[in-house]
C-alpha atoms as a PDB file:
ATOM      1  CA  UNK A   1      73.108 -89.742  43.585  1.00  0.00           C
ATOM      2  CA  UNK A   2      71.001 -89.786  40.686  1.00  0.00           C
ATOM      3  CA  UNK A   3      70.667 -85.790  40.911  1.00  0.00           C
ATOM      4  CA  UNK A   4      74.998 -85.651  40.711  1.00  0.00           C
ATOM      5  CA  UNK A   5      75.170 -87.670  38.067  1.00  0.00           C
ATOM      6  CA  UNK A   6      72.457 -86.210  35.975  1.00  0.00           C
ATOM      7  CA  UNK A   7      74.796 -82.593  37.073  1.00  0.00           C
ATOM      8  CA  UNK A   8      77.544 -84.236  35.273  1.00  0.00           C
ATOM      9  CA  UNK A   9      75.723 -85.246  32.050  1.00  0.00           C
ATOM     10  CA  UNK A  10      74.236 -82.061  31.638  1.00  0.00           C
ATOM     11  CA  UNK A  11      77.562 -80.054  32.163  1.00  0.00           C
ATOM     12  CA  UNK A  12      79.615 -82.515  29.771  1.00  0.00           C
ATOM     13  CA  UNK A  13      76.943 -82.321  26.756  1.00  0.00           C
ATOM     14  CA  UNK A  14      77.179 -77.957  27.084  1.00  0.00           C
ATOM     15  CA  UNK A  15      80.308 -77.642  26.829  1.00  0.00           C
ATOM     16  CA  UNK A  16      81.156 -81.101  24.297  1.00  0.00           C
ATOM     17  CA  UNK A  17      82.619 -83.396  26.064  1.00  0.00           C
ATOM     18  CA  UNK A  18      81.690 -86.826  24.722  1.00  0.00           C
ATOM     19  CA  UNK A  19      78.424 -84.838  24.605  1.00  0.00           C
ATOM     20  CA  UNK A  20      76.578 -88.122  21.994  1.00  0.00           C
ATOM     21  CA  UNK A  21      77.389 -90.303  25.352  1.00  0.00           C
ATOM     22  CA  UNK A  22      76.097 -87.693  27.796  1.00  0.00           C
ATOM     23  CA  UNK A  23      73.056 -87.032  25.394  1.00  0.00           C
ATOM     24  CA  UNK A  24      72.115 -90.662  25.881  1.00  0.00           C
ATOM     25  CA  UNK A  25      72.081 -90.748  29.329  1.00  0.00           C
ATOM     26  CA  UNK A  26      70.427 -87.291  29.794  1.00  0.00           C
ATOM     27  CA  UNK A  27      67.562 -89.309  27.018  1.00  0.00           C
ATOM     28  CA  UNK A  28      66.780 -92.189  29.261  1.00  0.00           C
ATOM     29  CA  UNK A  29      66.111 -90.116  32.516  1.00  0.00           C
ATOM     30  CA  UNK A  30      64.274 -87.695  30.201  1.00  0.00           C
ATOM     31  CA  UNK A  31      62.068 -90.927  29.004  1.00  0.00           C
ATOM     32  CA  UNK A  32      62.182 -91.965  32.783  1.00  0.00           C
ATOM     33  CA  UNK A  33      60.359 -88.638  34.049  1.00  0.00           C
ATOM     34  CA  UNK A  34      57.857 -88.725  31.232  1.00  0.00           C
ATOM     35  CA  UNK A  35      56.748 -91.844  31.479  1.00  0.00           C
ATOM     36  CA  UNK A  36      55.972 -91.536  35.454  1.00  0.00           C
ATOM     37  CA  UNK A  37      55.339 -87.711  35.798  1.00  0.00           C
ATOM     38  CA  UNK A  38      53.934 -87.243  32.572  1.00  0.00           C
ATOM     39  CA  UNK A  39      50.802 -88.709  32.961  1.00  0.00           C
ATOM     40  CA  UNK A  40      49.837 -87.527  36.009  1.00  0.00           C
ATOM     41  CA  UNK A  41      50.480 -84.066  35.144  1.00  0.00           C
ATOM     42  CA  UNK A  42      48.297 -84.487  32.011  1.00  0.00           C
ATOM     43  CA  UNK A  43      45.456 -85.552  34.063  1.00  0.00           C
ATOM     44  CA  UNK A  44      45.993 -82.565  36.342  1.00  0.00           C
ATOM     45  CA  UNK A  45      45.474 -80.492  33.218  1.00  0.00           C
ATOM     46  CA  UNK A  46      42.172 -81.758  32.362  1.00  0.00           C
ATOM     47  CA  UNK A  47      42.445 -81.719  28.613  1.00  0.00           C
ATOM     48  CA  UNK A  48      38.567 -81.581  26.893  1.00  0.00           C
ATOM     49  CA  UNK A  49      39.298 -83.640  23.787  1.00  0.00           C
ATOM     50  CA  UNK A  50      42.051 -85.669  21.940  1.00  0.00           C
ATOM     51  CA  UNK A  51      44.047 -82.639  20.476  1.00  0.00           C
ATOM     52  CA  UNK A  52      44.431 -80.982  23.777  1.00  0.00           C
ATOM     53  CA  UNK A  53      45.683 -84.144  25.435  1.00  0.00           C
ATOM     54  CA  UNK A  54      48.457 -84.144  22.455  1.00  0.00           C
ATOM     55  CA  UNK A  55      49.279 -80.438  23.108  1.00  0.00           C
ATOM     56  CA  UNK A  56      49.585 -81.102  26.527  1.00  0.00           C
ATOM     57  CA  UNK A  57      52.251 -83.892  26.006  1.00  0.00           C
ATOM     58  CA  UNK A  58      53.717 -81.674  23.780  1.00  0.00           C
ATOM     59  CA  UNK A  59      53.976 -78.914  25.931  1.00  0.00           C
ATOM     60  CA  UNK A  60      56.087 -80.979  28.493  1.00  0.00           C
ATOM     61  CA  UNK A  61      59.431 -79.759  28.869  1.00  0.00           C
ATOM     62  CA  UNK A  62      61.122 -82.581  28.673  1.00  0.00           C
ATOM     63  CA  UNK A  63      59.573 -83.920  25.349  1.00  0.00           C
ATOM     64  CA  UNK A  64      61.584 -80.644  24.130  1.00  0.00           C
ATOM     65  CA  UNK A  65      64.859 -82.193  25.737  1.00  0.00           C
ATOM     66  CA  UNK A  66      64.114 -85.361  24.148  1.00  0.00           C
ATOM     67  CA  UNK A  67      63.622 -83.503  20.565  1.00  0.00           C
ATOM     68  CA  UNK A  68      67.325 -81.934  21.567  1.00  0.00           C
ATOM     69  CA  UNK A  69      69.304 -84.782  22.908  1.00  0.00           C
ATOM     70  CA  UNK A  70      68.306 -86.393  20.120  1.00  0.00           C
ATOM     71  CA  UNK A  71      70.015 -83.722  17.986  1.00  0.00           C
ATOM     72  CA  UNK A  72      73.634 -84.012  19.931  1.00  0.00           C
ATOM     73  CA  UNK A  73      73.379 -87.554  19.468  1.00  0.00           C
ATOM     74  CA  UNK A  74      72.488 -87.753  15.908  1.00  0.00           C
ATOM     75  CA  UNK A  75      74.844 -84.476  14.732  1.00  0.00           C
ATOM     76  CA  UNK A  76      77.504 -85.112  17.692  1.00  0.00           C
ATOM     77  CA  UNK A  77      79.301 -81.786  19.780  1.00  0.00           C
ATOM     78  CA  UNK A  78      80.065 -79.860  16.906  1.00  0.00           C
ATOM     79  CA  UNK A  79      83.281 -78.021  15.350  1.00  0.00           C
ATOM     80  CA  UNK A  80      83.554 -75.522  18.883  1.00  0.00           C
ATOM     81  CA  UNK A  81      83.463 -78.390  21.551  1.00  0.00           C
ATOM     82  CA  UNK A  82      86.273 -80.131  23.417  1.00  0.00           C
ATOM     83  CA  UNK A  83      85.818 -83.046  21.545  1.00  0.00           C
ATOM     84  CA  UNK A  84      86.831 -81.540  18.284  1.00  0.00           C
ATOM     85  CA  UNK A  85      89.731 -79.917  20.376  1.00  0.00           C
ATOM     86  CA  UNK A  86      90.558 -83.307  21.594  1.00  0.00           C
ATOM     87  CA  UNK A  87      90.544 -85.362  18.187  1.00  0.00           C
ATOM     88  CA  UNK A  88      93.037 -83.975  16.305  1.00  0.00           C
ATOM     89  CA  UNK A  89      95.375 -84.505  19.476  1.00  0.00           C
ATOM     90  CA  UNK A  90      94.677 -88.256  19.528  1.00  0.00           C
ATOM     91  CA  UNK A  91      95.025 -88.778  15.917  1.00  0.00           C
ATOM     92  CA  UNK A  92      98.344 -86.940  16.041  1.00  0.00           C
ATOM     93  CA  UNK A  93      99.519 -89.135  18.717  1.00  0.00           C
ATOM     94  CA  UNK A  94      98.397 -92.839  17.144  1.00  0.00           C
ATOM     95  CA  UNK A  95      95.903 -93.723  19.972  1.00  0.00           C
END
């Protein structure tokens, strides 16, 4: 279930739709599977001294995610998504 939903998220924030909403929820399971995979996958990578153990959390994928969810939810969809499509229609109509 969690897998479907995740599916949806991921295909509303490409192409715009309410893509700040669907950026948040995409953040939390992208904070969920770093804070229980993350660890163990840094200890599998046996880093030598304090700098390596920060690359290697760096070099998690989804810390990049994080870094780029946060963008869409900061800067929103964008002029070319359906959401700026959409606006001008509800304006137009007084909702």
């Amino acid at each position: 279930m969690v897998g479907a939903d995740s599916r949806v998220r991921r295909r509303a924030v490409v192409i715009g739709f309410l893509a700040p909403l669907a950026a948040l929820g995409l953040l939390f399971i992208s904070f969920v599977a770093i804070a229980t995979t993350g660890p163990q996958r840094i200890r599998l990578s046996k880093p030598i001294d304090k700098a390596d153990r920060i690359d290697d959390w760096l070099y998690l994928p989804e810390i990049l995610y994080v870094f780029m969810l946060i963008t869409v939810v900061s800067a929103g969809a964008g002029p070319y998504s359906l959401d700026a499509l959409i606006l001008p229609l509800i304006r137009k109509h007084g909702a």
